[in-house]
N, C-alpha and C. Protein backbone atom coordinates (compact mmCIF):
# COMPACT_ATOMS: atom_id res chain seq x y z
N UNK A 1 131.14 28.32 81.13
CA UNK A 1 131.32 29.65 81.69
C UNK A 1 131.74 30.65 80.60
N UNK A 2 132.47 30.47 79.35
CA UNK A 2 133.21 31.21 78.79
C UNK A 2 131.67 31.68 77.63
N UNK A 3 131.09 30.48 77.21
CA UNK A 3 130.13 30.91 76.48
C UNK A 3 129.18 32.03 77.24
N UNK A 4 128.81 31.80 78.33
CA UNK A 4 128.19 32.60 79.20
C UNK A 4 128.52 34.57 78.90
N UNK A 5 129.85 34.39 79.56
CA UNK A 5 130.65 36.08 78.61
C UNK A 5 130.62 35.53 77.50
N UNK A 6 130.56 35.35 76.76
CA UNK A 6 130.72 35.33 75.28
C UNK A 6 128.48 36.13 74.45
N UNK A 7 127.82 35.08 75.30
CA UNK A 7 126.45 35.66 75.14
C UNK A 7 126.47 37.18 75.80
N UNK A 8 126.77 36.95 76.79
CA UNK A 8 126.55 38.62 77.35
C UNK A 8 127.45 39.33 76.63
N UNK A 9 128.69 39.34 76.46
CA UNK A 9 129.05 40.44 75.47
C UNK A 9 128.44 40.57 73.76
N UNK A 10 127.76 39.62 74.04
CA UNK A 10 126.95 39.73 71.99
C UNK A 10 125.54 40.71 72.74
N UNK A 11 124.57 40.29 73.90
CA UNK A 11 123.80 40.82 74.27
C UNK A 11 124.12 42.42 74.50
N UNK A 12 125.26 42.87 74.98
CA UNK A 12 125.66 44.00 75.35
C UNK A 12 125.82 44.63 73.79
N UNK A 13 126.79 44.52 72.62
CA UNK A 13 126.97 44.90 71.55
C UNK A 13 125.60 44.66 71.04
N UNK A 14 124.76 44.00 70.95
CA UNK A 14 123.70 44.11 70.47
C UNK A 14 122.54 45.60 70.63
N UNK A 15 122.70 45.47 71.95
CA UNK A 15 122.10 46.61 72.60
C UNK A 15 122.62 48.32 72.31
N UNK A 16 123.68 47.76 72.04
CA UNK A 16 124.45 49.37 71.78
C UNK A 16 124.69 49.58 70.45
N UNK A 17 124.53 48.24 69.26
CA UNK A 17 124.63 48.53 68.12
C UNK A 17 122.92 49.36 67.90
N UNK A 18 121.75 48.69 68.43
CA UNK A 18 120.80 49.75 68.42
C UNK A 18 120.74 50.96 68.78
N UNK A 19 121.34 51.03 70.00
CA UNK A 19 120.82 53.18 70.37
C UNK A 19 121.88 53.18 69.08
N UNK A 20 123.17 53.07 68.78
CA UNK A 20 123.66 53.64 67.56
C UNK A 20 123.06 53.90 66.46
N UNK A 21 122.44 52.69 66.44
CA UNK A 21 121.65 52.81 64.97
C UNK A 21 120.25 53.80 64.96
N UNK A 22 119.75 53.83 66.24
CA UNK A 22 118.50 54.58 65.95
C UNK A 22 119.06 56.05 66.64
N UNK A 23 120.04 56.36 67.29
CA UNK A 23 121.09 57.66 67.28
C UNK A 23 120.67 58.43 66.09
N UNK A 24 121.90 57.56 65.06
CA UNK A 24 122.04 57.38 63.69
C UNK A 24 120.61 58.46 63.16
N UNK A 25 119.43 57.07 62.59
CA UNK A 25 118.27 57.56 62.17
C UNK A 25 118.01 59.02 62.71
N UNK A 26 117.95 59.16 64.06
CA UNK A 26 117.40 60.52 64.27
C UNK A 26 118.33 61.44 64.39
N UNK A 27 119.55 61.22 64.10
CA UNK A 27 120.25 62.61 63.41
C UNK A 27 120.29 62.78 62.35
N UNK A 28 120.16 61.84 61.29
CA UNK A 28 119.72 61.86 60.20
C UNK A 28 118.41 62.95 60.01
N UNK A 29 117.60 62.10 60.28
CA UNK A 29 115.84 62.52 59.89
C UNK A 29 116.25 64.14 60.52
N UNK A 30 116.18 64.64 61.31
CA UNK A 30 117.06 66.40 62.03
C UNK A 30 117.22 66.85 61.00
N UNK A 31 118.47 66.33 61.06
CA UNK A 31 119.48 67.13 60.15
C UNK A 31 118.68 67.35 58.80
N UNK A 32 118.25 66.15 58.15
CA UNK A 32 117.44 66.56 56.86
C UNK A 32 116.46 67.29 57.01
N UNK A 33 115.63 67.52 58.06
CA UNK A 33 114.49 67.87 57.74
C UNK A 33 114.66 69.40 58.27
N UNK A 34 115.37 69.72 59.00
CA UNK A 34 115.86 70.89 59.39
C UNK A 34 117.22 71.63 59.10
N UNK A 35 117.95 71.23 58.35
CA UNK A 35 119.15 71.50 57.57
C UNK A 35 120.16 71.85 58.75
N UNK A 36 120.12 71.38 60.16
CA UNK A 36 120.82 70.96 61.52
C UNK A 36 119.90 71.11 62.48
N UNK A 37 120.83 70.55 63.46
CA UNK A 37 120.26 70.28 64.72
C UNK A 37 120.69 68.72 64.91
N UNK A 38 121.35 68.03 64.30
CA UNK A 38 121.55 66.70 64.68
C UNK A 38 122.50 66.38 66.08
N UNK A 39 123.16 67.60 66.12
CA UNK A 39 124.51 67.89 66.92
C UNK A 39 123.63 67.88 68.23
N UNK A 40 122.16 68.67 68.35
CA UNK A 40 121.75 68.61 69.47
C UNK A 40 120.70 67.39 69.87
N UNK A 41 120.86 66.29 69.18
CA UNK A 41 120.45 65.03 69.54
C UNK A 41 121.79 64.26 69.75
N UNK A 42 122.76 64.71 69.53
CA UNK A 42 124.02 63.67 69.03
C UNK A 42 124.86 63.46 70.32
N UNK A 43 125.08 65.20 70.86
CA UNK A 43 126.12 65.28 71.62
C UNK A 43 124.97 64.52 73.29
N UNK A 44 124.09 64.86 73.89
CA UNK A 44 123.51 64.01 74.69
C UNK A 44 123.07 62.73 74.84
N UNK A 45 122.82 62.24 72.96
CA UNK A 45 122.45 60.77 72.99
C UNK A 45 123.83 59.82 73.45
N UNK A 46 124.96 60.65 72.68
CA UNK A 46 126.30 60.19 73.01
C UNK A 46 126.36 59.93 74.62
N UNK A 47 126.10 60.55 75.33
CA UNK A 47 126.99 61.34 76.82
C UNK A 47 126.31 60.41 77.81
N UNK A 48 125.09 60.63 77.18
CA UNK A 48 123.76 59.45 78.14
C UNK A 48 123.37 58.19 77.98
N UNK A 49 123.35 57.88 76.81
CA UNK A 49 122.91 56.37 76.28
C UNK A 49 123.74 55.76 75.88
N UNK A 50 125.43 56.46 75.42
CA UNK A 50 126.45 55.53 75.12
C UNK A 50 127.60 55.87 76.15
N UNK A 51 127.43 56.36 77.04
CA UNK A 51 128.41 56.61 77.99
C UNK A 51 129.83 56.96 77.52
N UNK A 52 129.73 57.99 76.71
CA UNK A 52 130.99 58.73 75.92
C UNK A 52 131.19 59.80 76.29
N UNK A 53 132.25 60.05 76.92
CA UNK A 53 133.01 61.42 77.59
C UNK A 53 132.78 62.64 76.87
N UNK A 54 132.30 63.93 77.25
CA UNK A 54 131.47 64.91 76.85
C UNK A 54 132.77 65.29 75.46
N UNK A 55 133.91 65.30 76.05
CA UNK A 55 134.92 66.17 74.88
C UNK A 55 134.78 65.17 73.98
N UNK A 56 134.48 64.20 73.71
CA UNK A 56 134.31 63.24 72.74
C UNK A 56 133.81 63.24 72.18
N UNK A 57 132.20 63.29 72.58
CA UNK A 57 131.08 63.21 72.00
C UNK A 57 130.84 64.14 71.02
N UNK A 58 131.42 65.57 71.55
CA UNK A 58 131.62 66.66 70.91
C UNK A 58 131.99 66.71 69.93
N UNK A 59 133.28 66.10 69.50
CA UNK A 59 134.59 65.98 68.36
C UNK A 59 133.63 65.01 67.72
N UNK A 60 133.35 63.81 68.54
CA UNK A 60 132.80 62.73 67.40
C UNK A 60 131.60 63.29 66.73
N UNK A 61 130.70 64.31 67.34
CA UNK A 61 129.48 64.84 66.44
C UNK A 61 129.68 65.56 65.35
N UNK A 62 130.69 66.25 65.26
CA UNK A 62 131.24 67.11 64.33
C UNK A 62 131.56 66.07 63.22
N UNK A 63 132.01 64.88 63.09
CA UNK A 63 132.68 64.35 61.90
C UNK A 63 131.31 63.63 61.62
N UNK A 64 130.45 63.06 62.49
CA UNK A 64 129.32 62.77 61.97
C UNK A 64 128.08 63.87 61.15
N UNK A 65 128.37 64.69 61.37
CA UNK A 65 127.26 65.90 60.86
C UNK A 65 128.13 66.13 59.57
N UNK A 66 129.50 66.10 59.56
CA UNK A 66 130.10 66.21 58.27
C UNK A 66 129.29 65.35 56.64
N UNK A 67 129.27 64.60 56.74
CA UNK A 67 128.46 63.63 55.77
C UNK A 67 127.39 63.36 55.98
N UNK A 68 126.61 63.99 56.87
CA UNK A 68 124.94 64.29 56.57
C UNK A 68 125.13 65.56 55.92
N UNK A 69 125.67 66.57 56.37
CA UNK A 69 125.52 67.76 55.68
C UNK A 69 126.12 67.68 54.67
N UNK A 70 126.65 67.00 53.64
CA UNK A 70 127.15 66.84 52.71
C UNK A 70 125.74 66.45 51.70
N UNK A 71 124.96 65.41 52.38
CA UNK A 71 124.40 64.71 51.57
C UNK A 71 123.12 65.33 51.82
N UNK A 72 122.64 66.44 52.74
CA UNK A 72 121.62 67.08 52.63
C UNK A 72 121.80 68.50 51.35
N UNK A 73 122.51 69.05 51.56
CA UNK A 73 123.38 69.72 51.20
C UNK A 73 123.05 69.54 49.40
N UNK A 74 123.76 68.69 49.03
CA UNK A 74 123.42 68.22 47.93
C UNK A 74 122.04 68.11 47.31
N UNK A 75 121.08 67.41 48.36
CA UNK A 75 119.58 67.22 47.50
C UNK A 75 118.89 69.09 47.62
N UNK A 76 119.51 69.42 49.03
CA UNK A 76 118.86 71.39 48.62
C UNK A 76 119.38 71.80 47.53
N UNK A 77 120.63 71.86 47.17
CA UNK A 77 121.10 72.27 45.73
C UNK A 77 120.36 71.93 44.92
N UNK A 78 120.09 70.49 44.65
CA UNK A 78 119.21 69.89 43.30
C UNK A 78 118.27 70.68 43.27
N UNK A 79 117.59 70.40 44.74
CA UNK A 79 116.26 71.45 44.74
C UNK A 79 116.29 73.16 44.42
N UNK A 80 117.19 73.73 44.13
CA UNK A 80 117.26 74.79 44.00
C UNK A 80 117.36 75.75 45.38
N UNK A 81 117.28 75.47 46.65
CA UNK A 81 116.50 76.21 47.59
C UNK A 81 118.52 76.53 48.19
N UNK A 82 118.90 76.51 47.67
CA UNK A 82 120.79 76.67 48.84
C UNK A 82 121.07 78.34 48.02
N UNK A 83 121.27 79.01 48.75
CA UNK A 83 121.96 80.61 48.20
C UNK A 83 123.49 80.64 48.33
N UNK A 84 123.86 80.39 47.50
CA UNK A 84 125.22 80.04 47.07
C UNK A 84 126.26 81.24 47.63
N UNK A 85 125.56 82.56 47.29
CA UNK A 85 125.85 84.05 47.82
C UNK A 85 126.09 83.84 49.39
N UNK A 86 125.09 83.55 49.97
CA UNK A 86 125.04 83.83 51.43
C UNK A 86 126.14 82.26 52.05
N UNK A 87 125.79 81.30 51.69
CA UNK A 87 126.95 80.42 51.87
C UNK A 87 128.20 80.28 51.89
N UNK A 88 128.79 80.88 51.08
CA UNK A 88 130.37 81.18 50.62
C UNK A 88 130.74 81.88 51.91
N UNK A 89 130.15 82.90 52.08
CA UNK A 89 130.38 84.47 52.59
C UNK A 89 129.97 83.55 54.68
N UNK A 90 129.18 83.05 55.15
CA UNK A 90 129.35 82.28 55.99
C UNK A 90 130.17 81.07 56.33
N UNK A 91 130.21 80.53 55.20
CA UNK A 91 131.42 79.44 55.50
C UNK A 91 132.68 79.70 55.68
N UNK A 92 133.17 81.27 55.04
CA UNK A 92 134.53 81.27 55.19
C UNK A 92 134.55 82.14 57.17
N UNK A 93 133.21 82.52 57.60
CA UNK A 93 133.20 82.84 58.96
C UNK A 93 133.40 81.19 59.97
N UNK A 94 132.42 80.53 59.14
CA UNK A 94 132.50 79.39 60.30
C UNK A 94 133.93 78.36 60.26
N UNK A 95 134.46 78.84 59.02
CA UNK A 95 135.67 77.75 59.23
C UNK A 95 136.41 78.32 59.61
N UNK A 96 136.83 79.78 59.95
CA UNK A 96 137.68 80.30 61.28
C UNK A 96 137.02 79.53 62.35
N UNK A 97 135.82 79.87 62.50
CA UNK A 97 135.49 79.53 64.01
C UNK A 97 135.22 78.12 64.45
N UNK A 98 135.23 77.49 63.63
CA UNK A 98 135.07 75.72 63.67
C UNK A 98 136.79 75.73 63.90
N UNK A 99 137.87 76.01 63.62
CA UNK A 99 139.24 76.20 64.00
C UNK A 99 139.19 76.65 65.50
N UNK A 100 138.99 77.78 65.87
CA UNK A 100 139.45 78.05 67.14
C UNK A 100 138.11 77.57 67.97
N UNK A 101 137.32 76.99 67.35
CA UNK A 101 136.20 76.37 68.47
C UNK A 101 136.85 75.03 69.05
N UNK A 102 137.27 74.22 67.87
CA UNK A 102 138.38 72.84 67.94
C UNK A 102 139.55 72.91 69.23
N UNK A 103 139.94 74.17 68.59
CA UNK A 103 141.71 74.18 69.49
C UNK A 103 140.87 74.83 70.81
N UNK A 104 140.00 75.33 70.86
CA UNK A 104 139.50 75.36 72.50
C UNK A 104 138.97 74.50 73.18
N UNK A 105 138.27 73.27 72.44
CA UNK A 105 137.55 72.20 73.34
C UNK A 105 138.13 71.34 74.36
N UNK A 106 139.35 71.18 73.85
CA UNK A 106 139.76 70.76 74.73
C UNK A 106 140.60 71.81 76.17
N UNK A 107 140.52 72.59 76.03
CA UNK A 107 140.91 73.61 77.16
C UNK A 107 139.60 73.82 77.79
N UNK A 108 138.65 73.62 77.77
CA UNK A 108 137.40 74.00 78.38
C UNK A 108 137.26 72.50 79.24
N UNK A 109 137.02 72.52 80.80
CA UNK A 109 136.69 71.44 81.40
C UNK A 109 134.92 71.18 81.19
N UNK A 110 134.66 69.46 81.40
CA UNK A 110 133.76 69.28 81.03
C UNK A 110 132.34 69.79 81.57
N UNK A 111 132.54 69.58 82.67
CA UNK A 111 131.45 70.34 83.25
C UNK A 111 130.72 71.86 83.15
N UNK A 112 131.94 72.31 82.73
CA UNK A 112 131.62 74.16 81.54
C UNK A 112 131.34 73.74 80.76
N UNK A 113 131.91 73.22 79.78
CA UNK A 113 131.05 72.45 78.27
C UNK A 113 129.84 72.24 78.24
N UNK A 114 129.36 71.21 79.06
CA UNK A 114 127.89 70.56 79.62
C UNK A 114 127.09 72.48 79.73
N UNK A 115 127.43 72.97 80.49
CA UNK A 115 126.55 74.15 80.63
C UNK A 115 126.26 75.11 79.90
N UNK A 116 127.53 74.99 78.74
CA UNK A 116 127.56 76.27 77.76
C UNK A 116 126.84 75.06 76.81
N UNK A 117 126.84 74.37 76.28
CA UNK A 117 126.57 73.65 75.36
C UNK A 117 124.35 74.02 75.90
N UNK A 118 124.23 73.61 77.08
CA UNK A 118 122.92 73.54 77.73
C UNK A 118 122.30 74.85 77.39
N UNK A 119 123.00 75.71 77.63
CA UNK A 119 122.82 77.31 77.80
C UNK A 119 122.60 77.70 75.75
N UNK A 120 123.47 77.11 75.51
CA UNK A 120 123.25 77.38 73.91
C UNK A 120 121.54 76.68 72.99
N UNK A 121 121.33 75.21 73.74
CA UNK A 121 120.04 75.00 73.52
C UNK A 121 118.90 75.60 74.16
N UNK A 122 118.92 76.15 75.35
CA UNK A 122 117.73 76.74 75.73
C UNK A 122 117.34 78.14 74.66
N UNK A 123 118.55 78.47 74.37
CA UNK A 123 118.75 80.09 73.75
C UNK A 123 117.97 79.27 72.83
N UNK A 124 118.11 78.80 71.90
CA UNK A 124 117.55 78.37 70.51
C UNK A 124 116.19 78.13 70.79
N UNK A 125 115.92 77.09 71.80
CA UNK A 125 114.62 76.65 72.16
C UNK A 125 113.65 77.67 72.32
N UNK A 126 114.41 78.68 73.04
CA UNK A 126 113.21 80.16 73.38
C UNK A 126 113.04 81.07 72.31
N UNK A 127 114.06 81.02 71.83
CA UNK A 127 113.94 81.63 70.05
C UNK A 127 112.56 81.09 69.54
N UNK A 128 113.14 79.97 69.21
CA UNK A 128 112.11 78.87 68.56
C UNK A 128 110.68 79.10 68.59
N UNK A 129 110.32 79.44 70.18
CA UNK A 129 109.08 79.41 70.29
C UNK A 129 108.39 80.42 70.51
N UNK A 130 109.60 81.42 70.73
CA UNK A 130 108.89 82.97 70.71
C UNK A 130 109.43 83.96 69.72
């Protein structure tokens, strides 16, 4: 009997070490190939396929996009293509607002999150295509 749970919990970690891993890959491949957007594969792959609580998923996408964008980041530099000018001068906007975006997430209930978060991809999506 004990081996029995013992297979099903390797079958279960097995299963979830994949969506992680292919998560993983396709926030990767995003993020590189579009210099972001991993956040908007990350925070639903999280919520749906790993059954991780929305304020979570949230916080946890952020530290994961940290070291892709580091390491994308880096090969645009090599490549010449990063404006060093326009970067500086945005980053010191987004790291206010990556601060009070933080200290608000958790004051926002989840179900507002889910909609503003939803409401923020359609905006992009219709951009996108028009």
């Amino acid at each position: 009997m004990n081996s029995n749970i013992i297979l099903l919990g390797w079958i279960i970690l097995k299963k979830n070490i994949l969506k992680i891993g292919l998560l993983g890959i396709c926030t990767g491949l995003v993020n590189g190939l579009f210099g972001s957007g991993g956040g908007t594969l990350l925070v639903p792959g999280m919520i749906f396929f790993l059954d991780i609580e929305d304020h979570r998923a949230h916080a946890t996408t952020i530290s994961i996009i940290l070291p892709l964008a580091i390491v994308s980041t880096f090969i645009y530099y090599k490549s010449g293509i990063v404006s060093l000018n326009i970067t500086f001068q945005v980053a010191l906007g987004g790291v206010i607002g990556g601060y009070l975006g933080a200290k608000f997430l958790n004051k926002v209930p989840s179900n507002i999150l889910r909609k503003i978060f939803a409401v923020f991809m359609m905006i992009a999506a219709f951009r996108m295509v028009f």
